[in-house]
PDB file of N, CA and C in Angstrom:
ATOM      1  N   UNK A   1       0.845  -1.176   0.000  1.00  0.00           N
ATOM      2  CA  UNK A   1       0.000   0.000   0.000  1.00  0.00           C
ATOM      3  C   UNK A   1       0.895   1.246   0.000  1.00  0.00           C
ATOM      4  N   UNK A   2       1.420   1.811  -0.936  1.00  0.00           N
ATOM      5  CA  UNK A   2       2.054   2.966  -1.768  1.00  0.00           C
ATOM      6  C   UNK A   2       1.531   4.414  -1.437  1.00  0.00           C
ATOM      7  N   UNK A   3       0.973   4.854  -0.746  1.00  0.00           N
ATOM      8  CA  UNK A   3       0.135   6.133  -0.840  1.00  0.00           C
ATOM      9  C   UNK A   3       1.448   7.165  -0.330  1.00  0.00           C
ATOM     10  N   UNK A   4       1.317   8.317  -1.240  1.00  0.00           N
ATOM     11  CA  UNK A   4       2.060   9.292  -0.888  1.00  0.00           C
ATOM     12  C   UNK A   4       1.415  10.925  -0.652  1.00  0.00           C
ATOM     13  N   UNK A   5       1.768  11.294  -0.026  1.00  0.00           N
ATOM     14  CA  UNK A   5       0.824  12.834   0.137  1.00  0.00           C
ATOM     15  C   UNK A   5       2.045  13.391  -1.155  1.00  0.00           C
ATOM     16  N   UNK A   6       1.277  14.377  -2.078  1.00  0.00           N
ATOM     17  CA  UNK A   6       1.764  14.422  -3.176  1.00  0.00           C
ATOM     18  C   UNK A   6       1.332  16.144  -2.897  1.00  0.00           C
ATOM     19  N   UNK A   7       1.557  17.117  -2.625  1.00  0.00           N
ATOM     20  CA  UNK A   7       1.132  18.523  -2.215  1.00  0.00           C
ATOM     21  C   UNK A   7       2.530  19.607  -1.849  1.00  0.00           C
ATOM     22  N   UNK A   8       1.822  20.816  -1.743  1.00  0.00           N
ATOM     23  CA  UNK A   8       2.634  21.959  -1.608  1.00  0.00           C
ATOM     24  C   UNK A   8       2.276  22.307  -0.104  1.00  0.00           C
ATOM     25  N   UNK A   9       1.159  21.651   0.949  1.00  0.00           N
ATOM     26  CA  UNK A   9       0.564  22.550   2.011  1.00  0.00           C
ATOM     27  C   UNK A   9       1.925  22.055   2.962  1.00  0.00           C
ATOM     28  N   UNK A  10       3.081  21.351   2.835  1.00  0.00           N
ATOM     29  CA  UNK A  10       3.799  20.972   4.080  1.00  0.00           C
ATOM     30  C   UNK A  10       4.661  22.364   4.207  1.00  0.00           C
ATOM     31  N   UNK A  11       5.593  22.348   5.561  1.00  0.00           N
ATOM     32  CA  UNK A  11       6.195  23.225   5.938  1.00  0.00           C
ATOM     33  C   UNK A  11       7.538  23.097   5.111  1.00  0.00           C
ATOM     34  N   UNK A  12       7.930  21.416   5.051  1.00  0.00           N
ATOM     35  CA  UNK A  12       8.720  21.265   4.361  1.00  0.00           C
ATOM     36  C   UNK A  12       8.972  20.027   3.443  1.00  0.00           C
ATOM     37  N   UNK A  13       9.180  20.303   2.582  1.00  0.00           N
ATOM     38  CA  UNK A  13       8.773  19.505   0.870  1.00  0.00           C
ATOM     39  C   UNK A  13       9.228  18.343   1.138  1.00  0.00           C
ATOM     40  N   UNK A  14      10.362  17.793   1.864  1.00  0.00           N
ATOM     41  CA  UNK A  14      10.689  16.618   1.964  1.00  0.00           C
ATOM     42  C   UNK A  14       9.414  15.549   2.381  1.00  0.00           C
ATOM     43  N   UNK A  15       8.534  16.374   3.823  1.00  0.00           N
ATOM     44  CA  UNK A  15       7.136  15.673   4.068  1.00  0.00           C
ATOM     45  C   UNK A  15       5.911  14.917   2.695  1.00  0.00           C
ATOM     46  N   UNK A  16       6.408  15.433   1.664  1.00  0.00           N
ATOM     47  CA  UNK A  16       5.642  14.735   0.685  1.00  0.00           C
ATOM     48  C   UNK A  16       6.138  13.893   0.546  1.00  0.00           C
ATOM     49  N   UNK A  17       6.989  12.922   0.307  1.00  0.00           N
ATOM     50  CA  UNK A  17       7.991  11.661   0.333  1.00  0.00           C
ATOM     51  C   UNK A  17       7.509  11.064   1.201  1.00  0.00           C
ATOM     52  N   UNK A  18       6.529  11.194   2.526  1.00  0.00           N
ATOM     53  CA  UNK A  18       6.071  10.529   3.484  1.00  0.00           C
ATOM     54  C   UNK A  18       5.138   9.423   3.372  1.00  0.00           C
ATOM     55  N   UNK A  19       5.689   7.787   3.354  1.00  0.00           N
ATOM     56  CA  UNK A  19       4.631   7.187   2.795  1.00  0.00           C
ATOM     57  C   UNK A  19       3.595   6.871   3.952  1.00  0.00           C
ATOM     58  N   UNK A  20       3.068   6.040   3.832  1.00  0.00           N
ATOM     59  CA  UNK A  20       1.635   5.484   4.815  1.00  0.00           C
ATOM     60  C   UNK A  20       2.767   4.491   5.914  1.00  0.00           C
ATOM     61  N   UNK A  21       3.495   3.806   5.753  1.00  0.00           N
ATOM     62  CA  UNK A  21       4.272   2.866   6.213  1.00  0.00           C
ATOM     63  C   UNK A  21       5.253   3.343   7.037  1.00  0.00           C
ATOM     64  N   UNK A  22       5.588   4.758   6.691  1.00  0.00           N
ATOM     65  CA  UNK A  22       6.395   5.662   7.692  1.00  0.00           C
ATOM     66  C   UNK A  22       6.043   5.876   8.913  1.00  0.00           C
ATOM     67  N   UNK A  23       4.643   5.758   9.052  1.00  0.00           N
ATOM     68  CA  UNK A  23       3.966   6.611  10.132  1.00  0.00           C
ATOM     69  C   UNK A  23       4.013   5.421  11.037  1.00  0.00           C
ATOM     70  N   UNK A  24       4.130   6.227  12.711  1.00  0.00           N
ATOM     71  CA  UNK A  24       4.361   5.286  13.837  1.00  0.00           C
ATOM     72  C   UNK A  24       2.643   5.877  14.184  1.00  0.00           C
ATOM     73  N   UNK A  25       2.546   4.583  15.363  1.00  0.00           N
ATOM     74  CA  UNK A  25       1.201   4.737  15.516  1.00  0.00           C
ATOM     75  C   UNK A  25       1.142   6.046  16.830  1.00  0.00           C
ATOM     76  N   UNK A  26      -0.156   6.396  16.701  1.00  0.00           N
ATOM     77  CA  UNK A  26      -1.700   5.849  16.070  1.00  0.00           C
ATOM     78  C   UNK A  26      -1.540   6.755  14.963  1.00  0.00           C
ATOM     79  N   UNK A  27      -0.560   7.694  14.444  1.00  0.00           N
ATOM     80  CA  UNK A  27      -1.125   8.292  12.841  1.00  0.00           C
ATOM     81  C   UNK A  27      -0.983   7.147  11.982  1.00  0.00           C
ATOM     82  N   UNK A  28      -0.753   6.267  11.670  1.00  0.00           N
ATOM     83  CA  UNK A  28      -1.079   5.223  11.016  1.00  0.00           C
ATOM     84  C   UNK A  28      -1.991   4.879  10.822  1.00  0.00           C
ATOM     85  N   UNK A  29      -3.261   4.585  12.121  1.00  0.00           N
ATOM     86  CA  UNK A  29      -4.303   4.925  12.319  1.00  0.00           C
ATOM     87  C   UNK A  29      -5.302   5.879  11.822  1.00  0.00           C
ATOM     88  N   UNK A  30      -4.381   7.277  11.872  1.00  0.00           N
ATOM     89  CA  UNK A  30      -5.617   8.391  11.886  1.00  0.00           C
ATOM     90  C   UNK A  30      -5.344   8.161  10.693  1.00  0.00           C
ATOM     91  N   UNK A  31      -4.477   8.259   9.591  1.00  0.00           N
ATOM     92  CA  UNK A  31      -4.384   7.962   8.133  1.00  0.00           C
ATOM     93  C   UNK A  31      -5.159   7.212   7.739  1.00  0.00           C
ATOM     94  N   UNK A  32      -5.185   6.357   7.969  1.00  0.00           N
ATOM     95  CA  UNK A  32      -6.724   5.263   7.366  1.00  0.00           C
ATOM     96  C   UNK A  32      -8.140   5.734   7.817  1.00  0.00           C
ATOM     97  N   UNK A  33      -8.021   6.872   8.959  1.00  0.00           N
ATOM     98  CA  UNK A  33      -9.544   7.573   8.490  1.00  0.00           C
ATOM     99  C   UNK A  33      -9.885   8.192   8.059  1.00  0.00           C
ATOM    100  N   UNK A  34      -8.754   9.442   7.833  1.00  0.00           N
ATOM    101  CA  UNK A  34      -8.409  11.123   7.193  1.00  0.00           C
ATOM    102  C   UNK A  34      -8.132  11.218   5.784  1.00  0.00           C
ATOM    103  N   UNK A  35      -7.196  10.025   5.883  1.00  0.00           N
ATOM    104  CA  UNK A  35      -5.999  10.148   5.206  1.00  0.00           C
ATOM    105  C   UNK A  35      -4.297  10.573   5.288  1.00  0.00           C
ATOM    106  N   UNK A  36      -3.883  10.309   4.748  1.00  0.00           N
ATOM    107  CA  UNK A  36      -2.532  10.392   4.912  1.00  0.00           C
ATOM    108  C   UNK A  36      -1.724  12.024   4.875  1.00  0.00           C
ATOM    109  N   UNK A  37      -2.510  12.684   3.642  1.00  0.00           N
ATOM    110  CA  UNK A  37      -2.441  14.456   3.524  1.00  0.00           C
ATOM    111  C   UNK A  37      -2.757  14.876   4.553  1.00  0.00           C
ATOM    112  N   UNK A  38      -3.769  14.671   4.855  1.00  0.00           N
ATOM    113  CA  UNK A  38      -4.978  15.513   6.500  1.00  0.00           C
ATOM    114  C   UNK A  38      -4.547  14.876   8.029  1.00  0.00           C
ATOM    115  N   UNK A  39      -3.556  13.777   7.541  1.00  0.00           N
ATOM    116  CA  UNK A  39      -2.908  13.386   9.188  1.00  0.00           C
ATOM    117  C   UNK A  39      -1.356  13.829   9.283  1.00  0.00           C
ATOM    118  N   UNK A  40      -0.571  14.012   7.714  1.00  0.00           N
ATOM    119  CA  UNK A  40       0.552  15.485   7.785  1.00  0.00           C
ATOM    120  C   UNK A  40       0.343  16.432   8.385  1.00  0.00           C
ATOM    121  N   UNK A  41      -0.533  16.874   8.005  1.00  0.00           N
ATOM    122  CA  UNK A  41      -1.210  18.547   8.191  1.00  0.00           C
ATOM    123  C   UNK A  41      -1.419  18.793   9.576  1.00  0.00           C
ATOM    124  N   UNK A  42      -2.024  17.797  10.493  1.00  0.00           N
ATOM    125  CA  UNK A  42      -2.584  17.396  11.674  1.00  0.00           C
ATOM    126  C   UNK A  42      -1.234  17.488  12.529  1.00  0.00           C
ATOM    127  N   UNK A  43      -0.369  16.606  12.039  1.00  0.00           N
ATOM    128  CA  UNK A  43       0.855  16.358  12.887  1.00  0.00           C
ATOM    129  C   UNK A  43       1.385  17.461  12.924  1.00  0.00           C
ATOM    130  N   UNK A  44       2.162  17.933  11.563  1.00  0.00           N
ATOM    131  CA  UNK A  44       2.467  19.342  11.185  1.00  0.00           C
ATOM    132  C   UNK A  44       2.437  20.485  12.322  1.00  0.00           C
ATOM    133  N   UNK A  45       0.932  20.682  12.176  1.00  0.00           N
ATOM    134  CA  UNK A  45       0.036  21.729  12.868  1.00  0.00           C
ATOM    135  C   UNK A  45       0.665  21.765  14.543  1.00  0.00           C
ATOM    136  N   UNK A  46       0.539  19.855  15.330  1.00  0.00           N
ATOM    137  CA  UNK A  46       0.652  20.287  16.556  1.00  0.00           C
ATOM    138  C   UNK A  46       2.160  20.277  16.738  1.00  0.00           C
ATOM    139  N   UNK A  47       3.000  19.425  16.101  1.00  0.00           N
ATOM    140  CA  UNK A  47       4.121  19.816  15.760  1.00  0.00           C
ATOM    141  C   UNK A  47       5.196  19.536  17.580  1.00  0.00           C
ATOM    142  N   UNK A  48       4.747  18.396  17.775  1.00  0.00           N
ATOM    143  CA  UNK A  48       5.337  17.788  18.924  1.00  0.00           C
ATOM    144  C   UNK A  48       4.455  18.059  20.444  1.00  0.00           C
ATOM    145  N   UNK A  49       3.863  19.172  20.278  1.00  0.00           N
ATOM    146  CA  UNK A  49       2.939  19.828  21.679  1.00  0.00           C
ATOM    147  C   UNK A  49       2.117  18.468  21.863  1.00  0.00           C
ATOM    148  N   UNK A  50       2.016  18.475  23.160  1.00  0.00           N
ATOM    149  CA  UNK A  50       0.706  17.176  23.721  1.00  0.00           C
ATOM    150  C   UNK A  50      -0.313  18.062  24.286  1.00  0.00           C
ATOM    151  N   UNK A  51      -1.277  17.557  23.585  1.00  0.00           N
ATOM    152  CA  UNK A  51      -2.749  17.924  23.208  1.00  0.00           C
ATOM    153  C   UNK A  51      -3.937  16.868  23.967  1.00  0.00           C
ATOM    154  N   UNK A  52      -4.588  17.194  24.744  1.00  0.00           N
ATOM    155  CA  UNK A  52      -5.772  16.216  25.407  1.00  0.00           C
ATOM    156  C   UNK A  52      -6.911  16.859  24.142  1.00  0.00           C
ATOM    157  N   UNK A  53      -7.315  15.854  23.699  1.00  0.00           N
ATOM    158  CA  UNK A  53      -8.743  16.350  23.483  1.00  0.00           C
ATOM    159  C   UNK A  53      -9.780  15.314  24.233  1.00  0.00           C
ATOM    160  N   UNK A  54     -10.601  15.986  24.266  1.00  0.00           N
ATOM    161  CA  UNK A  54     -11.896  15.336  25.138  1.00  0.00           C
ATOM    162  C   UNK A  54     -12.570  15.053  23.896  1.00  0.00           C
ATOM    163  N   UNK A  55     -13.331  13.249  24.683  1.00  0.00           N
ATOM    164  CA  UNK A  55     -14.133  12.533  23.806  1.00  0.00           C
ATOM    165  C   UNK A  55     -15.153  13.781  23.142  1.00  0.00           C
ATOM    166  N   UNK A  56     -15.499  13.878  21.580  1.00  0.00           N
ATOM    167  CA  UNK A  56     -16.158  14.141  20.994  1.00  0.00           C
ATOM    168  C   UNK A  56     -17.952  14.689  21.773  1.00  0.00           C
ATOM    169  N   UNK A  57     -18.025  13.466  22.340  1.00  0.00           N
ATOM    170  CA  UNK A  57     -19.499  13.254  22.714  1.00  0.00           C
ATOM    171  C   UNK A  57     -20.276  14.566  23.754  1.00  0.00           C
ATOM    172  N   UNK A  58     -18.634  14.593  24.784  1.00  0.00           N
ATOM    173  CA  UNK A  58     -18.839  15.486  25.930  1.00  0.00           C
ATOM    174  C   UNK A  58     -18.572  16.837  25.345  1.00  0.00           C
ATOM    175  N   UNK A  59     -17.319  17.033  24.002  1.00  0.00           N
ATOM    176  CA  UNK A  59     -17.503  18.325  23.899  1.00  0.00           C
ATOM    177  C   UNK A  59     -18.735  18.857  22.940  1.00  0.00           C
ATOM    178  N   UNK A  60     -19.069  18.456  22.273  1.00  0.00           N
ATOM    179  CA  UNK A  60     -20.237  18.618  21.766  1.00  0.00           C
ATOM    180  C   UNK A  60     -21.842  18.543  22.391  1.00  0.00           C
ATOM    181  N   UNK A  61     -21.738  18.381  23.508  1.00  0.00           N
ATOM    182  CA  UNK A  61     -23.203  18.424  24.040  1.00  0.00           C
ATOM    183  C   UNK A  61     -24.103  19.468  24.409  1.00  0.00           C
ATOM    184  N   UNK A  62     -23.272  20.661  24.271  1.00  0.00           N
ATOM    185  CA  UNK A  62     -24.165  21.995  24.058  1.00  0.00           C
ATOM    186  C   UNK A  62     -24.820  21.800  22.551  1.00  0.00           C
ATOM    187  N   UNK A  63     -24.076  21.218  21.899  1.00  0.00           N
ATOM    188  CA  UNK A  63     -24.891  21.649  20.571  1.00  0.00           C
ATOM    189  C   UNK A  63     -25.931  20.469  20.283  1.00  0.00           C
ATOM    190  N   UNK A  64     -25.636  18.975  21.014  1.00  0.00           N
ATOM    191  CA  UNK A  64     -26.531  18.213  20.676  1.00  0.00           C
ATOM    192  C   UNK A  64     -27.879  18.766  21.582  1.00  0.00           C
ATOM    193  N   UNK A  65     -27.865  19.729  22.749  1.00  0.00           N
ATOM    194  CA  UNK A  65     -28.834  19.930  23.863  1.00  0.00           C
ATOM    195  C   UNK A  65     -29.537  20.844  23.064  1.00  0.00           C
ATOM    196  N   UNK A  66     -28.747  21.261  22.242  1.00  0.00           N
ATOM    197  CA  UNK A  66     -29.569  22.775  21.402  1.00  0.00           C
ATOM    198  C   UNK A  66     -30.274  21.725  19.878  1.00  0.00           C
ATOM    199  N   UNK A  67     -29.693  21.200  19.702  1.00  0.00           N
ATOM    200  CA  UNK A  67     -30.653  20.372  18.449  1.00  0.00           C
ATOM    201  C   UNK A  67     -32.073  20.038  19.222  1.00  0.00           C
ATOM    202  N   UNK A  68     -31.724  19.074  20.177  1.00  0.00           N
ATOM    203  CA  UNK A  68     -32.762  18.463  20.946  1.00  0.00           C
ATOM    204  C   UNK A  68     -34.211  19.423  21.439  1.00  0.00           C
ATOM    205  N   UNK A  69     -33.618  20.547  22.218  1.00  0.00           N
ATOM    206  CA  UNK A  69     -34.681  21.588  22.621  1.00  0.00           C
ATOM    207  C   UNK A  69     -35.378  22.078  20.981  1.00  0.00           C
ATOM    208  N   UNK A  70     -35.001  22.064  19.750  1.00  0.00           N
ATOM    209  CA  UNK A  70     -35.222  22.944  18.573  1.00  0.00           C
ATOM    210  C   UNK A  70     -36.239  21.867  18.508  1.00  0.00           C
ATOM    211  N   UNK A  71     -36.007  20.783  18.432  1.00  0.00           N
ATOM    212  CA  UNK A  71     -36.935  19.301  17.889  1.00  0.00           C
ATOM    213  C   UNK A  71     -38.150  18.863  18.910  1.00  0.00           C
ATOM    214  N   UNK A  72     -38.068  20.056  20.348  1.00  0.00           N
ATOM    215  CA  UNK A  72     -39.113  19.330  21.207  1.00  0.00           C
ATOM    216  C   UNK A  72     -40.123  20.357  20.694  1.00  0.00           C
ATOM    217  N   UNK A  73     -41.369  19.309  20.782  1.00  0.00           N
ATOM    218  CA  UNK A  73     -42.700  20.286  20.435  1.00  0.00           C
ATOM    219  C   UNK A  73     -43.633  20.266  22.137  1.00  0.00           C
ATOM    220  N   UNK A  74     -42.731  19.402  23.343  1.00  0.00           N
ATOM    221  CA  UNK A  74     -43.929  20.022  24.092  1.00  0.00           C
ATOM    222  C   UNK A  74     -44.237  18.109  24.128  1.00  0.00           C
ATOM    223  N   UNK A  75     -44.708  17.476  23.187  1.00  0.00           N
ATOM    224  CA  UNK A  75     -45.157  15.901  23.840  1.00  0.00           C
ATOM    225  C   UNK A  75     -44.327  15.031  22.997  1.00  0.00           C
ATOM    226  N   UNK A  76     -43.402  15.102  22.519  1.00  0.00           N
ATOM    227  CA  UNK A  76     -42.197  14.062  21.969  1.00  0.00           C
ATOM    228  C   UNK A  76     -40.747  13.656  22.895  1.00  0.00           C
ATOM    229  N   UNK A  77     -41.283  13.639  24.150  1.00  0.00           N
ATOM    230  CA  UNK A  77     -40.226  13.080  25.104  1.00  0.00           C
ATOM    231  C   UNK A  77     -39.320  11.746  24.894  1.00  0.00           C
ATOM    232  N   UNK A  78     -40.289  10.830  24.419  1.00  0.00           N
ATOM    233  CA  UNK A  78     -39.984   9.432  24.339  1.00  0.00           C
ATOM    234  C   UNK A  78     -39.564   9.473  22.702  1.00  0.00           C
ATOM    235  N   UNK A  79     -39.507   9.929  21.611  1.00  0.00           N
ATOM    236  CA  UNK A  79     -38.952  10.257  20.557  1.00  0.00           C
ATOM    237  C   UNK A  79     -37.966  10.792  20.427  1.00  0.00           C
ATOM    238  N   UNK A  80     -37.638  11.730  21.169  1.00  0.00           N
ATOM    239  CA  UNK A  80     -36.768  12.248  21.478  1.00  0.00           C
ATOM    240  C   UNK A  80     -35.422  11.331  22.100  1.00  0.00           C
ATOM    241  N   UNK A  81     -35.758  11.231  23.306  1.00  0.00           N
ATOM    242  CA  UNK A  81     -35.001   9.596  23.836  1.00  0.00           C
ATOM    243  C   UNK A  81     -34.567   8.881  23.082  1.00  0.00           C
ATOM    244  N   UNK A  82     -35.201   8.226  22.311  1.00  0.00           N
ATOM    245  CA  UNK A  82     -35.018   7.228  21.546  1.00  0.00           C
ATOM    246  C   UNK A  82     -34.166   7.481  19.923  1.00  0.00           C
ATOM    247  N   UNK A  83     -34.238   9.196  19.972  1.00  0.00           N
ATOM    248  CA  UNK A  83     -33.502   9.191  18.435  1.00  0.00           C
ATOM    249  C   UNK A  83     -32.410   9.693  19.102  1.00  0.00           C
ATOM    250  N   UNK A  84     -31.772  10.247  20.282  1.00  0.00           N
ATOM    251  CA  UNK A  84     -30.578  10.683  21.023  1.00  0.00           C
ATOM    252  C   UNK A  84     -29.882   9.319  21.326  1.00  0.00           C
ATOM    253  N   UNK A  85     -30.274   8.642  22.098  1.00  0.00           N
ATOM    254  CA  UNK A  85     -30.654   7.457  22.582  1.00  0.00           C
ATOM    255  C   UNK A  85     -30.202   7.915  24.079  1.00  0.00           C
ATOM    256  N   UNK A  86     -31.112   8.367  24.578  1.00  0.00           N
ATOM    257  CA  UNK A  86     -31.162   8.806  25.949  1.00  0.00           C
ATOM    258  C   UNK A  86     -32.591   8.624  26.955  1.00  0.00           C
ATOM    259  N   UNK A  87     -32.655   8.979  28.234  1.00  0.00           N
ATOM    260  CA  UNK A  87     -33.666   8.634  28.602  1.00  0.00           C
ATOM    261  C   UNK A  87     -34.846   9.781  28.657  1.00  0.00           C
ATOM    262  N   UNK A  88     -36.182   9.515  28.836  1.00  0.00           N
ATOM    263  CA  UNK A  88     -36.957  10.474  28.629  1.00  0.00           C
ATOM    264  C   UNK A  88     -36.924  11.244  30.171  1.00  0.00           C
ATOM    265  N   UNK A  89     -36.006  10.785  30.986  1.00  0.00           N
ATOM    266  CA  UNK A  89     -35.817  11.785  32.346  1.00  0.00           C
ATOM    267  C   UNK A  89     -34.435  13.040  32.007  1.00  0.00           C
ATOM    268  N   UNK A  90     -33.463  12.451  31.168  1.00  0.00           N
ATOM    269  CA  UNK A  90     -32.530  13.287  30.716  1.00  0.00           C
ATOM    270  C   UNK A  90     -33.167  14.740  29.614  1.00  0.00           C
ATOM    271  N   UNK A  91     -34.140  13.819  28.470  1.00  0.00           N
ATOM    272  CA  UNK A  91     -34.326  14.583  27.939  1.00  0.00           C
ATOM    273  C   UNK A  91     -35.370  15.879  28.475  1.00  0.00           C
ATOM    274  N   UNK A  92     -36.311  15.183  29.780  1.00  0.00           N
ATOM    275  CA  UNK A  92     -36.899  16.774  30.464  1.00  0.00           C
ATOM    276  C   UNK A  92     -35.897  17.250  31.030  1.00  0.00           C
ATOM    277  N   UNK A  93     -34.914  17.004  31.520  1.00  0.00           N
ATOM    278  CA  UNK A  93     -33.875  17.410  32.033  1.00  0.00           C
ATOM    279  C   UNK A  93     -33.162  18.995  31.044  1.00  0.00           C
ATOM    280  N   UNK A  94     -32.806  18.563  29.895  1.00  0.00           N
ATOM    281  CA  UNK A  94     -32.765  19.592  28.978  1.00  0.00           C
ATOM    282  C   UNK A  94     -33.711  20.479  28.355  1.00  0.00           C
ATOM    283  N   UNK A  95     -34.656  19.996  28.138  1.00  0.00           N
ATOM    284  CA  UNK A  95     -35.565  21.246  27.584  1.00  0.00           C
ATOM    285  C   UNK A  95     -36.054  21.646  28.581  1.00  0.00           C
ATOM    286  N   UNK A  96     -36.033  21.439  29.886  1.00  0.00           N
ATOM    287  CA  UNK A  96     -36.902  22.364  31.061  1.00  0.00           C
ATOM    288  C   UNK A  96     -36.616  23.873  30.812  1.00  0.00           C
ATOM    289  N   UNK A  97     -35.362  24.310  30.342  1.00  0.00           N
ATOM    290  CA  UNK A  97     -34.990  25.167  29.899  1.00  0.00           C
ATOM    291  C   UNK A  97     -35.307  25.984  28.950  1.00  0.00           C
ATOM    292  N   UNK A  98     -36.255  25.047  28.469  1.00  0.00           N
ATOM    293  CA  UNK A  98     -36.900  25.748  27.015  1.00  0.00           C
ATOM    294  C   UNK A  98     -37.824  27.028  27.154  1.00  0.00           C
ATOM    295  N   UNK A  99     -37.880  27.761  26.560  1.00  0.00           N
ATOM    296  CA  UNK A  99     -38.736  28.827  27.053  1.00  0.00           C
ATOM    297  C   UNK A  99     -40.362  28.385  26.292  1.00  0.00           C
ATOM    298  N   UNK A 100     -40.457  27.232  25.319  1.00  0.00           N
ATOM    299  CA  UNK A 100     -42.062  26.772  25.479  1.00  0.00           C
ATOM    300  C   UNK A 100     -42.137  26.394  26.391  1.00  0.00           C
ATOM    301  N   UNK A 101     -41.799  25.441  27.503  1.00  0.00           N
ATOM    302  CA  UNK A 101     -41.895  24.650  28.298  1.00  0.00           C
ATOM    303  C   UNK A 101     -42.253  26.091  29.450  1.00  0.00           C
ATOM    304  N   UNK A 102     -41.662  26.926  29.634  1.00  0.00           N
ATOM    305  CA  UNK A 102     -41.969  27.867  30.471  1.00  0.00           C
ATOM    306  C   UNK A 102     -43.195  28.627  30.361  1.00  0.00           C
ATOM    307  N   UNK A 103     -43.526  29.085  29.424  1.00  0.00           N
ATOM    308  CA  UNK A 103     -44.130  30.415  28.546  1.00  0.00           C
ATOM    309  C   UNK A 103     -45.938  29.866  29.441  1.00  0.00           C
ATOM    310  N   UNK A 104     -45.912  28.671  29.320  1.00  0.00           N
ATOM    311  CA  UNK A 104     -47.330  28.575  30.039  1.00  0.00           C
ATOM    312  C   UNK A 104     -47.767  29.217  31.471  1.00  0.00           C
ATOM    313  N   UNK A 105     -46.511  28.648  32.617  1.00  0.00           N
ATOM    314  CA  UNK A 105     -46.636  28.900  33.641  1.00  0.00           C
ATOM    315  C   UNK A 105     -45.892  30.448  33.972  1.00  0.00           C
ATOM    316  N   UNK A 106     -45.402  31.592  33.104  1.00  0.00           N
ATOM    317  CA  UNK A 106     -45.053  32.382  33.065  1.00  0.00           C
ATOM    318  C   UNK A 106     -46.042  33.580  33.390  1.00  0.00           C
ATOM    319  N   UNK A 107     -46.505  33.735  34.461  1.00  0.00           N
ATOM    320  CA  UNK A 107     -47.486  34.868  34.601  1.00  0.00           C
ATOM    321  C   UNK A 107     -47.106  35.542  35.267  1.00  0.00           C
ATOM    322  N   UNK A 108     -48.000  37.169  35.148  1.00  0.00           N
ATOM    323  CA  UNK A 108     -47.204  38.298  35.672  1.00  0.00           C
ATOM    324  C   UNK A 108     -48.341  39.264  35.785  1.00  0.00           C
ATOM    325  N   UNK A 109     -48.663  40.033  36.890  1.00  0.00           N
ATOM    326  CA  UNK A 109     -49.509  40.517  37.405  1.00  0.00           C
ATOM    327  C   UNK A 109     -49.662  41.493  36.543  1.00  0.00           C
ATOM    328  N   UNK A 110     -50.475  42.259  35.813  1.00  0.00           N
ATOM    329  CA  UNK A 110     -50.652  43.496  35.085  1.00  0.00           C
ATOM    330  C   UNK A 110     -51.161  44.471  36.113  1.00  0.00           C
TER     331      UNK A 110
END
């Protein structure tokens, strides 16, 4: 398996000569999901610094909480659950926040 990053984006030109077989793991790894160009670039970029990233799941859960509240109408709890795959106590858990969910019991003396 021959693959070569064949490009101008490296810092330095010799990095195109870099085959798939070069790479110590896990970019060996990330190459077979990215690719071999986009896991240069990657390495490149952090360029020896150690980097934590946090699982995907946890950093993204503001935005899955904000999909979820956009998709509640008010009686799709258990739909909801089930297309997150979460429970229908988590998911009141998040939209309690919703301002439909509020707007009923929202009264105010005129």
């Amino acid at each position: 398996m021959k693959k070569e990053a064949k490009t101008k984006r490296f810092k330095y030109a010799w990095m195109a000569e870099i085959e798939l077989e070069d790479l110590p793991a896990p970019f060996d790894e990330l190459a077979g999901e990215i690719g071999l160009e986009n896991t240069l670039v990657v390495w490149e970029y952090f360029d020896g610094r150690q980097e934590y990233f946090r699982k995907i799941k946890k950093a993204l859960l503001d935005a899955r909480n904000r999909v979820i509240q956009k998709k509640f109408t008010g009686r799709n709890h258990d739909d909801l659950a089930q297309e997150f795959d979460l429970t229908t106590r988590q998911i009141r858990e998040i939209v309690q926040c919703d301002p439909r969910q509020t707007m009923m019991f929202d009264w105010r003396p005129r």
